[in-house]
N, C-alpha and C. Protein backbone atom coordinates (compact mmCIF):
# COMPACT_ATOMS: atom_id res chain seq x y z
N UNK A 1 -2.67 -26.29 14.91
CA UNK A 1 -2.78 -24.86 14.83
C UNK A 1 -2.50 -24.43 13.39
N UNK A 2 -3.13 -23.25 12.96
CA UNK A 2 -3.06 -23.55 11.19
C UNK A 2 -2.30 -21.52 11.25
N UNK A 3 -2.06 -21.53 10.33
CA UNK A 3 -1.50 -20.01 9.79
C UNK A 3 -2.12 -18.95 10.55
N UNK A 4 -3.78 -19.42 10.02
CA UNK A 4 -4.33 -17.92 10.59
C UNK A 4 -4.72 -17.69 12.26
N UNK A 5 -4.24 -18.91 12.88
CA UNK A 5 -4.30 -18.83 14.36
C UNK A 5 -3.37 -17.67 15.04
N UNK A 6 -2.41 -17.88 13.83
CA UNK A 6 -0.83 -17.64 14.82
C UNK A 6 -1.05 -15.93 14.14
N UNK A 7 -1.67 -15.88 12.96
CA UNK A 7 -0.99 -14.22 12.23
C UNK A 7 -2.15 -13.37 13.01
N UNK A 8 -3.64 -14.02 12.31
CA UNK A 8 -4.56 -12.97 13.02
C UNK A 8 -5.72 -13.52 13.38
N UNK A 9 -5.77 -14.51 14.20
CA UNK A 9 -6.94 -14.69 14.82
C UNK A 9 -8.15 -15.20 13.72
N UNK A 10 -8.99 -14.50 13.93
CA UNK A 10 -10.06 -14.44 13.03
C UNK A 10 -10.67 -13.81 11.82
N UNK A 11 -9.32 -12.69 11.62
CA UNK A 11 -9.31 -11.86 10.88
C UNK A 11 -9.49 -12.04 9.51
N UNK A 12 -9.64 -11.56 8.55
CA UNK A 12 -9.79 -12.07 6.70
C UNK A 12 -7.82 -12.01 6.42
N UNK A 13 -8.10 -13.55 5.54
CA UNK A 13 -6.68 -13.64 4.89
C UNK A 13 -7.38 -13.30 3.52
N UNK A 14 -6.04 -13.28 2.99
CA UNK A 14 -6.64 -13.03 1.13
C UNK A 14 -6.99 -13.41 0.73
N UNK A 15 -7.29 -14.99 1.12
CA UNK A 15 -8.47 -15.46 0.17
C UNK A 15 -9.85 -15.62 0.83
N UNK A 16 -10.02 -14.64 1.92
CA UNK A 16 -11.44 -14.30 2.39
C UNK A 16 -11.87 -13.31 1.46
N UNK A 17 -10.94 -12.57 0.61
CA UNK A 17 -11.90 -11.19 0.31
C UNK A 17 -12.13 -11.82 -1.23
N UNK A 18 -13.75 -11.55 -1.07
CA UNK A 18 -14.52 -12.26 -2.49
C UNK A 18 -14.63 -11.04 -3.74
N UNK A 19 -15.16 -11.38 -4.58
CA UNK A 19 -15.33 -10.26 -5.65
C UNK A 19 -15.62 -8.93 -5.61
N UNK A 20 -16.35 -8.21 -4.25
CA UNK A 20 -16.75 -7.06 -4.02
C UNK A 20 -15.86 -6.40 -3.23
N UNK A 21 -14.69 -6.69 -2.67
CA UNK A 21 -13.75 -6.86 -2.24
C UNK A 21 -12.60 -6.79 -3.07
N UNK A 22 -12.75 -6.54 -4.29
CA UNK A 22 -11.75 -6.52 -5.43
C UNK A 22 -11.50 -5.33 -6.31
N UNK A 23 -12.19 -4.26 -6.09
CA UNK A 23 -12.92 -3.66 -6.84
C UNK A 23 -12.86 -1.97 -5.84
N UNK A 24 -12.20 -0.84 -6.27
CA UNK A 24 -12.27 0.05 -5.26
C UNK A 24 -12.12 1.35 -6.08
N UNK A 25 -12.48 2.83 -5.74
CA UNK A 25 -12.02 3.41 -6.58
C UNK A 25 -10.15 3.94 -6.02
N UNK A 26 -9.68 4.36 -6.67
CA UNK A 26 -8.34 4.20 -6.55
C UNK A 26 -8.11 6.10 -6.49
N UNK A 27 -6.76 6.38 -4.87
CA UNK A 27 -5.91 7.16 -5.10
C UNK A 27 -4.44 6.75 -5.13
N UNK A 28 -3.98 8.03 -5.39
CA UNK A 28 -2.39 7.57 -5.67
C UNK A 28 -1.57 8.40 -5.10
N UNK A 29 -0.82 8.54 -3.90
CA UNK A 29 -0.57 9.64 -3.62
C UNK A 29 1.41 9.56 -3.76
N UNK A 30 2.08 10.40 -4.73
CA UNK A 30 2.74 10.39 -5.13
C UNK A 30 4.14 11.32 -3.94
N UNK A 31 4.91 10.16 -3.56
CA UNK A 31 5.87 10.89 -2.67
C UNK A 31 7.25 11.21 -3.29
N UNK A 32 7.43 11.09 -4.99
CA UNK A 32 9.07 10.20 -4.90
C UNK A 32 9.46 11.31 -5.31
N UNK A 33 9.24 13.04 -4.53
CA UNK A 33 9.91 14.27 -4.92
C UNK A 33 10.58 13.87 -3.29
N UNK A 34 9.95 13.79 -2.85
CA UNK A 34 10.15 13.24 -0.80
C UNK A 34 11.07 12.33 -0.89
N UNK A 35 11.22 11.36 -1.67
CA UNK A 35 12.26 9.88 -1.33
C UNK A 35 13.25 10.29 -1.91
N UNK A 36 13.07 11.04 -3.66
CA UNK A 36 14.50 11.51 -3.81
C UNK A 36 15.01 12.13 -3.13
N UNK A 37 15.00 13.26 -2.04
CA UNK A 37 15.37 13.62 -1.10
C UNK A 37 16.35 13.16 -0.16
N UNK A 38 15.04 12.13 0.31
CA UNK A 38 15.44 10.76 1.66
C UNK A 38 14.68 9.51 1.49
N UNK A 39 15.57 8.47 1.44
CA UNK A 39 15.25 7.05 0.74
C UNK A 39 14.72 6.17 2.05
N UNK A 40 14.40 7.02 3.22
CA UNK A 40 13.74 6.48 4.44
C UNK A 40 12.48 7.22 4.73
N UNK A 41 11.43 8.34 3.54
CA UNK A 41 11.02 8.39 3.39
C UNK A 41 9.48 7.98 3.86
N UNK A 42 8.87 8.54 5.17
CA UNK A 42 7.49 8.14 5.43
C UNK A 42 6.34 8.50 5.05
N UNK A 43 5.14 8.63 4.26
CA UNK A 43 4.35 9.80 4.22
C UNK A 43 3.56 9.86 5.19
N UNK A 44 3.46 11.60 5.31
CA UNK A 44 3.00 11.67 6.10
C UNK A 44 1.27 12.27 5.77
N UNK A 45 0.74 12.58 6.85
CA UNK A 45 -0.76 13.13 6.58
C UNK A 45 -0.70 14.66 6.48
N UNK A 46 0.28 15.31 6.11
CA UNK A 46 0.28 16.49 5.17
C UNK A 46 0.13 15.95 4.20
N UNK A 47 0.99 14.69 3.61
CA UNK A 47 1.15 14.25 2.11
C UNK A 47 0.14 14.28 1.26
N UNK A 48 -0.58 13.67 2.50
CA UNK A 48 -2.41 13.28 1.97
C UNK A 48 -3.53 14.33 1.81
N UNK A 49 -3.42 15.08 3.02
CA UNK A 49 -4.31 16.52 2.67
C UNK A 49 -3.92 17.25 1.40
N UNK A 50 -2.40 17.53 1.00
CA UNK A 50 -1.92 17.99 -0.04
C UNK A 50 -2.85 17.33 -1.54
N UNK A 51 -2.50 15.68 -1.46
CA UNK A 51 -3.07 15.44 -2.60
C UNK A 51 -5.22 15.82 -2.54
N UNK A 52 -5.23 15.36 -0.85
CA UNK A 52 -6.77 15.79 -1.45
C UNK A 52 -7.29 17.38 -1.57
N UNK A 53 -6.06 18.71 -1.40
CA UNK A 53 -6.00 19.70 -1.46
C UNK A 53 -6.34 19.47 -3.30
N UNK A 54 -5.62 18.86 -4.14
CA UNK A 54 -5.25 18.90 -5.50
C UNK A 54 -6.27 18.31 -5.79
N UNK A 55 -6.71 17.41 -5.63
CA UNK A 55 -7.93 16.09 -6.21
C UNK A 55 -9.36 16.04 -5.46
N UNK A 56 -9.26 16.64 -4.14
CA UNK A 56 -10.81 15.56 -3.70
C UNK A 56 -10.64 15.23 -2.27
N UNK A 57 -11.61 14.98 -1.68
CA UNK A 57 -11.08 14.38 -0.10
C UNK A 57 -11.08 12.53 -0.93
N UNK A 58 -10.26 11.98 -0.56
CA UNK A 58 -9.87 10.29 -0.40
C UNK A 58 -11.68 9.70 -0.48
N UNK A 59 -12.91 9.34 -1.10
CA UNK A 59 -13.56 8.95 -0.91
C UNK A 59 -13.58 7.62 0.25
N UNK A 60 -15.08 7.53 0.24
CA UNK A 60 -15.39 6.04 1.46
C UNK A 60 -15.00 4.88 0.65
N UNK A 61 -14.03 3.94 0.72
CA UNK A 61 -14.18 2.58 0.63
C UNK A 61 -13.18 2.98 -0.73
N UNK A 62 -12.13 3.85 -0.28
CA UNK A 62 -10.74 4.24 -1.73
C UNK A 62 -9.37 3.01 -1.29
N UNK A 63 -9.55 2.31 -2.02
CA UNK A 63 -8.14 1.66 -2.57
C UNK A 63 -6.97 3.36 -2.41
N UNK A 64 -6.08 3.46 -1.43
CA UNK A 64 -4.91 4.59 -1.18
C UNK A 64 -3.55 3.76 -1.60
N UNK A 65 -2.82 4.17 -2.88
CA UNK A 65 -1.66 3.73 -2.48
C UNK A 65 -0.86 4.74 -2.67
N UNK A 66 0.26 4.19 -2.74
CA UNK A 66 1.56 4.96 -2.36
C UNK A 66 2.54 4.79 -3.47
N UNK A 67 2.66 5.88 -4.25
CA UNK A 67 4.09 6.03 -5.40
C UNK A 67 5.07 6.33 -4.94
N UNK A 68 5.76 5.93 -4.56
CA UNK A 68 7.74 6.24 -4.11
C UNK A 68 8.40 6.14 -5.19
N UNK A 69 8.31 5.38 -6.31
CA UNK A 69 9.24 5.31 -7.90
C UNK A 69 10.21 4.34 -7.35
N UNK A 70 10.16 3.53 -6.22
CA UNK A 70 10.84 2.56 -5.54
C UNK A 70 10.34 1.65 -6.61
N UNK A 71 10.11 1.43 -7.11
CA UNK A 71 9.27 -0.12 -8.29
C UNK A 71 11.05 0.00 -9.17
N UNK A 72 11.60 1.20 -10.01
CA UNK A 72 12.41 1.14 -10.77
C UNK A 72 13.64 0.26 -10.34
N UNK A 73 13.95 0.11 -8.98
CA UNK A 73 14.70 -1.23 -8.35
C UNK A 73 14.42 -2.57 -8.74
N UNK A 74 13.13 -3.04 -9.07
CA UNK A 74 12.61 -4.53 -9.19
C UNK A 74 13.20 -4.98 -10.54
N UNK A 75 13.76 -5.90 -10.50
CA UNK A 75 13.76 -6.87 -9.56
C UNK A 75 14.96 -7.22 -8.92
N UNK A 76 15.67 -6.28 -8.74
CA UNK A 76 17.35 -6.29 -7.80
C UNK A 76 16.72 -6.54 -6.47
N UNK A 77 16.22 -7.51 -5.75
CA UNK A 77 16.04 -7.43 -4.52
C UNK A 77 16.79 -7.00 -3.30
N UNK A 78 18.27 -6.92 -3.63
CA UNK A 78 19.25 -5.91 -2.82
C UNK A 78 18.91 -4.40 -2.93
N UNK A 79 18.00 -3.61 -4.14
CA UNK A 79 17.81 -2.89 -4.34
C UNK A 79 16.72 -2.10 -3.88
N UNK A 80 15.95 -3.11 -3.56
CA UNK A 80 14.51 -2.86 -3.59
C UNK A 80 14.31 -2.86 -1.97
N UNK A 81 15.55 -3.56 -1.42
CA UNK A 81 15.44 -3.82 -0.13
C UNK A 81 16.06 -2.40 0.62
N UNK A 82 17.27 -1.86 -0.33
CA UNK A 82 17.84 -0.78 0.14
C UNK A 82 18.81 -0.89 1.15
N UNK A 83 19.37 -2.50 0.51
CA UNK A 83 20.68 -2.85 1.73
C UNK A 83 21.64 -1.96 1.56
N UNK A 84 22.07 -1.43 2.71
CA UNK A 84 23.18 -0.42 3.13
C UNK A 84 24.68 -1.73 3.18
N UNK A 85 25.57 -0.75 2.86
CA UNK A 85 27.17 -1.74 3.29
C UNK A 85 26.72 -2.58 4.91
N UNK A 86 26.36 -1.55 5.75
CA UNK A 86 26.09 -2.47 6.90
C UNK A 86 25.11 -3.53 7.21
N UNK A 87 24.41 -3.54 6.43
CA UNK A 87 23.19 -4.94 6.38
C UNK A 87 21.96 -4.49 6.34
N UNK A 88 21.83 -2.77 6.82
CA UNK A 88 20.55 -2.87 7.34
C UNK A 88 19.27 -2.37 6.12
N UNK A 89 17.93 -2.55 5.95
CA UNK A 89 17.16 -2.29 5.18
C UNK A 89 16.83 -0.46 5.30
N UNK A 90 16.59 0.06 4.00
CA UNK A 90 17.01 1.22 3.64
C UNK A 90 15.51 1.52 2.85
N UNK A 91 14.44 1.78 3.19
CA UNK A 91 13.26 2.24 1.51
C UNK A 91 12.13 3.15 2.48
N UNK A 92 11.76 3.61 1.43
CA UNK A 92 10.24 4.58 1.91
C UNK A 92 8.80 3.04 1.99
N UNK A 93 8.07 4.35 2.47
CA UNK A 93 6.44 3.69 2.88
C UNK A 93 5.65 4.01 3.99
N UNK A 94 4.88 3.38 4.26
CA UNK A 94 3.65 4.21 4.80
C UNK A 94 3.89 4.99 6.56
N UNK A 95 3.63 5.47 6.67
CA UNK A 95 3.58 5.78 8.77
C UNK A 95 2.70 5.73 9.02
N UNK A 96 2.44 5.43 10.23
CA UNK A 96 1.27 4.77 11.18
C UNK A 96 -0.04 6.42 10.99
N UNK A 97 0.96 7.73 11.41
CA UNK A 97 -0.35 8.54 11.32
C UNK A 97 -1.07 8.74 9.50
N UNK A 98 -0.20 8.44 8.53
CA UNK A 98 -0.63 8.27 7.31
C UNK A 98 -1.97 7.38 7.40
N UNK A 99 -1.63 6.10 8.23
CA UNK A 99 -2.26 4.98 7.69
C UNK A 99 -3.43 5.07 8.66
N UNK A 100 -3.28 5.81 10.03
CA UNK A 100 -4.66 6.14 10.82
C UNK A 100 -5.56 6.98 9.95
N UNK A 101 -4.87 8.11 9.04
CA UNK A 101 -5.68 9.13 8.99
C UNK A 101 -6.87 8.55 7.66
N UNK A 102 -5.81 7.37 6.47
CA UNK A 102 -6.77 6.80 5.75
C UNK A 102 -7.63 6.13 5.56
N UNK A 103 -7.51 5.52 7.24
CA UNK A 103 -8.53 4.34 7.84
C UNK A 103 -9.78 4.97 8.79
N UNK A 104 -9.19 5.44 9.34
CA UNK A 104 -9.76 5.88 10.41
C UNK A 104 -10.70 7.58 10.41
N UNK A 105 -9.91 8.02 9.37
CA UNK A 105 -10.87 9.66 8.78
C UNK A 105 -11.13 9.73 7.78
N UNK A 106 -10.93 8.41 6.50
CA UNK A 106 -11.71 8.84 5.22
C UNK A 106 -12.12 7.60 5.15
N UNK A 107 -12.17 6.52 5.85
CA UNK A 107 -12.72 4.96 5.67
C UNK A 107 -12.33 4.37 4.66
N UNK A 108 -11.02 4.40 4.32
CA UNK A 108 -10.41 3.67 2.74
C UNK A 108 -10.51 1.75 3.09
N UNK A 109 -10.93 1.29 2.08
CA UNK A 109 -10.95 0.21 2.11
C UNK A 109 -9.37 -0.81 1.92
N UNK A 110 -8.51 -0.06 1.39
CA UNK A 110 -7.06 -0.49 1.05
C UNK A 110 -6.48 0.31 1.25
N UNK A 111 -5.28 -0.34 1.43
CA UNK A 111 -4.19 0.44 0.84
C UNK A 111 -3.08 -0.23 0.26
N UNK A 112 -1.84 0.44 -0.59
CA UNK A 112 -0.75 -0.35 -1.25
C UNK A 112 0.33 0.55 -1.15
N UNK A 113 1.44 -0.46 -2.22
CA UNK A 113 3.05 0.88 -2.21
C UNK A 113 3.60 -0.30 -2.60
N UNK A 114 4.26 -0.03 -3.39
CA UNK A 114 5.15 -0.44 -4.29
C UNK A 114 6.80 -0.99 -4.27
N UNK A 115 6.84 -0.42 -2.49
CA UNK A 115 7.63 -0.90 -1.93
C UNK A 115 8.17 -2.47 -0.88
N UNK A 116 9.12 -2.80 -0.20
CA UNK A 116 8.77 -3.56 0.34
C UNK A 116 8.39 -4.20 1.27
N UNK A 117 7.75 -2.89 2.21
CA UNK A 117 6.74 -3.61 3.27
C UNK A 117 5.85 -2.32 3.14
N UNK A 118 4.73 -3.20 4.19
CA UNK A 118 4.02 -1.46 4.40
C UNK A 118 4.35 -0.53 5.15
N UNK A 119 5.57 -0.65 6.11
CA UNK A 119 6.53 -0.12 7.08
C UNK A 119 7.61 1.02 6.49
N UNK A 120 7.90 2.48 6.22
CA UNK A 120 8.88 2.51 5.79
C UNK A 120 9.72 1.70 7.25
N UNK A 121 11.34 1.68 6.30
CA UNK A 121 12.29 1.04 7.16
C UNK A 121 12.65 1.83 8.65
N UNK A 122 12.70 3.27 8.20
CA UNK A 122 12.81 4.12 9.79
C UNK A 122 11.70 3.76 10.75
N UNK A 123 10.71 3.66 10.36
CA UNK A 123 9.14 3.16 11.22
C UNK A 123 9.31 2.27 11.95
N UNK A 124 9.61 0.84 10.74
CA UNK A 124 9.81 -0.59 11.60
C UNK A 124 11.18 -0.30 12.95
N UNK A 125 11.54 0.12 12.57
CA UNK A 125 13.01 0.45 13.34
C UNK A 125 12.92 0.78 14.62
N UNK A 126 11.92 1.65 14.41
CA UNK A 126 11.68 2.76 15.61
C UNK A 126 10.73 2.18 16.68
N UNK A 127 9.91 0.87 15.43
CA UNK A 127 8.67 0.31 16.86
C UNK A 127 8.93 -0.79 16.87
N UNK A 128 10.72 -1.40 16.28
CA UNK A 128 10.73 -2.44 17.16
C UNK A 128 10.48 -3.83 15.78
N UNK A 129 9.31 -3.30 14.71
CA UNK A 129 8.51 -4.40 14.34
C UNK A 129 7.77 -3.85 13.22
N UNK A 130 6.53 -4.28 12.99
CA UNK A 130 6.03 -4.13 11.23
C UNK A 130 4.66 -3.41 12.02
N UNK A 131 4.70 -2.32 12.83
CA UNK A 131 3.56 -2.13 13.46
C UNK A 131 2.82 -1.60 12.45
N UNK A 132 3.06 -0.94 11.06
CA UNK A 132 2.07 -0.44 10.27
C UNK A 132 1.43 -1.61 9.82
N UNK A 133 2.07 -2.38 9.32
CA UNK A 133 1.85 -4.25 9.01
C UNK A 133 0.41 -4.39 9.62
N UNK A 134 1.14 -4.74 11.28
CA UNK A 134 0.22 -5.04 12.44
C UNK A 134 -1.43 -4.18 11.81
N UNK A 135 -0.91 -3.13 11.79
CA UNK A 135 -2.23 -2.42 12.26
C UNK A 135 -3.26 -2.31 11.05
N UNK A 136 -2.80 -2.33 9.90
CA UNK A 136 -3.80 -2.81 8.84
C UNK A 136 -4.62 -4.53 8.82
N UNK A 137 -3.43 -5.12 9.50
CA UNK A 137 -4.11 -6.62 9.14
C UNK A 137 -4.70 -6.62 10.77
N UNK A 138 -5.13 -5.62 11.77
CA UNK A 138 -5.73 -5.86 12.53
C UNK A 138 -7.17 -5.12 12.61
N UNK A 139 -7.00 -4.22 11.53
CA UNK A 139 -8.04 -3.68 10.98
C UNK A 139 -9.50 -4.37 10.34
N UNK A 140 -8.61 -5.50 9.72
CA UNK A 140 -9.27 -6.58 8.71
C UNK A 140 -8.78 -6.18 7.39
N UNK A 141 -8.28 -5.30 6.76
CA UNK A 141 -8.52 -4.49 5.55
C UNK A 141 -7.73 -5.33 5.01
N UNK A 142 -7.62 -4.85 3.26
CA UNK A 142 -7.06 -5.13 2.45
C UNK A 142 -5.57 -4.75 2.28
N UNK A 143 -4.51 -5.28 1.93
CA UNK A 143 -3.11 -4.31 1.16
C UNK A 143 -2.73 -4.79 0.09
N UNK A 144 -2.36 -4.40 -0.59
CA UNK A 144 -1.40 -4.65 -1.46
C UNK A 144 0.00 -4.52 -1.93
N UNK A 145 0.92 -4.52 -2.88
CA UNK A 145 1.84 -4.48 -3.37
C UNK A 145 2.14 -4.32 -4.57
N UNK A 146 2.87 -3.64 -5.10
CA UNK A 146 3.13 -3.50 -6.77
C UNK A 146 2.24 -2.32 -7.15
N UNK A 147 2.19 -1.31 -6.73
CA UNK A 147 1.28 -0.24 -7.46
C UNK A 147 2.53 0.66 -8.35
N UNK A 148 3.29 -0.14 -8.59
CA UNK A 148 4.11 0.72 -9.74
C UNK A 148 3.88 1.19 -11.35
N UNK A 149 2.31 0.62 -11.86
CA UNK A 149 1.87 0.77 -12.64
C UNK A 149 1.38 2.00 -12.63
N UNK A 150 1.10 2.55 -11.53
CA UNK A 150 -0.33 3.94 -10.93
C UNK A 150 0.51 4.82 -10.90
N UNK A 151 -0.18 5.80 -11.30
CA UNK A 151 0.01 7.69 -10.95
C UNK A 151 -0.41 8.75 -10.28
N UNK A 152 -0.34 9.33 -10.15
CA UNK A 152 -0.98 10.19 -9.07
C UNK A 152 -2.41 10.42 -10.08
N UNK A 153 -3.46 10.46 -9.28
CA UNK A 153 -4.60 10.85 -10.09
C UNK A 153 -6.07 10.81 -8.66
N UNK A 154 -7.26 11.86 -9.51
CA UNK A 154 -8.05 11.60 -8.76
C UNK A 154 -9.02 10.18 -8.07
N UNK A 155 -10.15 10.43 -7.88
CA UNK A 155 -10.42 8.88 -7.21
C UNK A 155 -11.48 8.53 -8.38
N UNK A 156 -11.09 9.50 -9.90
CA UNK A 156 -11.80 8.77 -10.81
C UNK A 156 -11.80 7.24 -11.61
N UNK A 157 -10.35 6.71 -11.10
CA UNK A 157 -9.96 5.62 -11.67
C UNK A 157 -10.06 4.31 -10.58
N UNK A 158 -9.93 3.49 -10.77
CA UNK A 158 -10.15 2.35 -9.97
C UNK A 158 -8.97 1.15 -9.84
N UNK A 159 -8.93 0.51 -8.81
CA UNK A 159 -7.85 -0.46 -8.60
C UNK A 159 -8.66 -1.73 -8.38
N UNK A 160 -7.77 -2.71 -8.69
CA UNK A 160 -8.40 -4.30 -8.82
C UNK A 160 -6.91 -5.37 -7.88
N UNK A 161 -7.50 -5.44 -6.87
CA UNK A 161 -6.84 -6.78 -6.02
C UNK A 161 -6.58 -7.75 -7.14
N UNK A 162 -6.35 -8.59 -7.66
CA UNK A 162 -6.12 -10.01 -8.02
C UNK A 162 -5.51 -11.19 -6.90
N UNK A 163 -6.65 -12.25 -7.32
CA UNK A 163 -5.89 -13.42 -6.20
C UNK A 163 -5.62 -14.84 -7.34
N UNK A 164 -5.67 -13.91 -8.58
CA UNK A 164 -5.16 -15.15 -9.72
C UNK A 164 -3.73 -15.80 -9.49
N UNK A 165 -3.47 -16.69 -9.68
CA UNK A 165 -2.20 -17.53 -9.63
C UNK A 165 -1.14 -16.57 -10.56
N UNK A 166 -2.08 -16.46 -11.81
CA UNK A 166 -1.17 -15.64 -12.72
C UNK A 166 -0.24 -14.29 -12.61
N UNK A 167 -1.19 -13.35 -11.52
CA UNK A 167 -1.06 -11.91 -10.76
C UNK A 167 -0.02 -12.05 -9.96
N UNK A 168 0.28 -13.58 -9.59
CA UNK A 168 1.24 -13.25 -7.88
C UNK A 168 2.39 -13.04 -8.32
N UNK A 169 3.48 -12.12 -7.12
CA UNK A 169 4.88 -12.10 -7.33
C UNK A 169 5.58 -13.55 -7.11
N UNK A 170 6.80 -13.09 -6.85
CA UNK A 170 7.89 -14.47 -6.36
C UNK A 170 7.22 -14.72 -5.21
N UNK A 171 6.74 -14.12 -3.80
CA UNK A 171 6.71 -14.68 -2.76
C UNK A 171 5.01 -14.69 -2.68
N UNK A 172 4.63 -14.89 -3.65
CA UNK A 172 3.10 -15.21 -3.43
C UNK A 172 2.00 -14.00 -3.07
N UNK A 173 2.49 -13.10 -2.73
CA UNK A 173 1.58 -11.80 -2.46
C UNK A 173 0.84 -11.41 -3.34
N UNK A 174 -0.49 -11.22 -3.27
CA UNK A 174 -1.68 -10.60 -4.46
C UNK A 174 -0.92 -9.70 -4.88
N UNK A 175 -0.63 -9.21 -6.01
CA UNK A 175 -0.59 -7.51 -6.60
C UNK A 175 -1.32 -6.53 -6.76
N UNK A 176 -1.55 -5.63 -6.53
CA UNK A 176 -2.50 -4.63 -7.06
C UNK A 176 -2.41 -4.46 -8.57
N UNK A 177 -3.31 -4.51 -9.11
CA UNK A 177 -3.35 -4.29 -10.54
C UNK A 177 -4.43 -2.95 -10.73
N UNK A 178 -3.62 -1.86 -11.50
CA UNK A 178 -4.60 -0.72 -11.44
C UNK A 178 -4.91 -0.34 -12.92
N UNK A 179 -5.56 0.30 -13.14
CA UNK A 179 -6.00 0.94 -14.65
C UNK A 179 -7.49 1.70 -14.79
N UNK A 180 -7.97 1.99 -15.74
CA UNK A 180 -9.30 2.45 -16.05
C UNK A 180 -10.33 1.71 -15.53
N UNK A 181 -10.44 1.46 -14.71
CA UNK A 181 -11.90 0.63 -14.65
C UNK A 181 -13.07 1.31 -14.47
N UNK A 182 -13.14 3.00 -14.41
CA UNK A 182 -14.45 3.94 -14.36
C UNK A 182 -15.46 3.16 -15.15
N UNK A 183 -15.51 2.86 -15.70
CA UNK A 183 -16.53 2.21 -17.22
C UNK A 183 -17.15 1.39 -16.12
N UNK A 184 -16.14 0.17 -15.99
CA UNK A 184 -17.05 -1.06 -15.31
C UNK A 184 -17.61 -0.59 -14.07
N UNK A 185 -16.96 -0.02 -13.20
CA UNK A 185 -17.73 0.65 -12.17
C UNK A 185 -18.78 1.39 -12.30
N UNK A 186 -19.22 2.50 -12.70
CA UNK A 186 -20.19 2.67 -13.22
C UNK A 186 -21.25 2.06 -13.96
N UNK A 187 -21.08 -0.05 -14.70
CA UNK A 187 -21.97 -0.32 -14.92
C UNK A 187 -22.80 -1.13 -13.62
């Protein structure tokens, strides 16, 4: 029985998604006025109408991630994890109706966050498990990690998966790597 029996069936692992698959235009939807607040932090799908109130509706096939300013922890992994005195994990990130509304009503091809799961910690808590996790990698789609480079901006800019050796973190996860890529997209 090999890895992808047990995680998802038949589903794409990361090294199914080929070059066209790498390549998306990019939003950023910026929560960390919300996390300074509360560091359990979910966004929600106000969050998102708000930014496409400001920018644009989320185009078809948008790389969505998620700014919390949770990146300024890395690489304290006690930090990043948001261990409380009592043990338990403490950080912002995505909610399930966030992550329906970007899949399922604007057809985003990704999504990311900078945090450390795609679960905020109240979410996983509440269902038990990594059901936001679940429900992207049952989607087929893409995620990522590390969008601490990105800013809030329209879907004029673009994001790039990497599955280089060079790109990965400590535990092997692709990063999102974001920047200007309008140019190349457009050629």
């Amino acid at each position: 029985m090999t890895f992808r029996d047990i995680s998802c069936g038949n589903l794409p692992l990361a090294e199914d998604f080929g070059a066209r698959h790498m390549l998306y235009p990019l939003c950023v939807i910026d929560v960390t006025e919300q996390v300074a607040r509360d560091v359990h932090y979910a966004v929600t799908v106000e969050d998102i109408k708000a930014y496409e109130a400001k920018y644009g509706a989320i185009p078809d096939g948008a790389f969505v991630a998620l700014y919390t300013g949770w990146s300024r922890h890395w690489p304290d992994m006690d930090a990043i994890s948001g261990i409380a005195a009592d043990g338990s994990e403490n950080f912002p990130s995505w909610s399930m109706d966030a992550l329906k509304y970007i899949y399922e009503t604007r057809n985003a091809a990704a999504n990311g966050h900078e945090t450390l799961d795609t679960d905020a910690s109240t979410e996983a808590a509440k269902a038990g498990d990594l059901a936001c996790e679940r429900y992207v990698l049952g989607k087929g789609k893409a995620a990522g990690r590390g969008a601490d480079e990105s800013r809030p901006r329209g879907a004029g800019r673009g994001a790039a998966l990497s599955r280089v050796a060079e790109h990965r973190g400590r535990d092997g996860a692709a990063r999102t790597r974001a920047g200007d890529y309008a140019e190349k997209i457009r050629e």
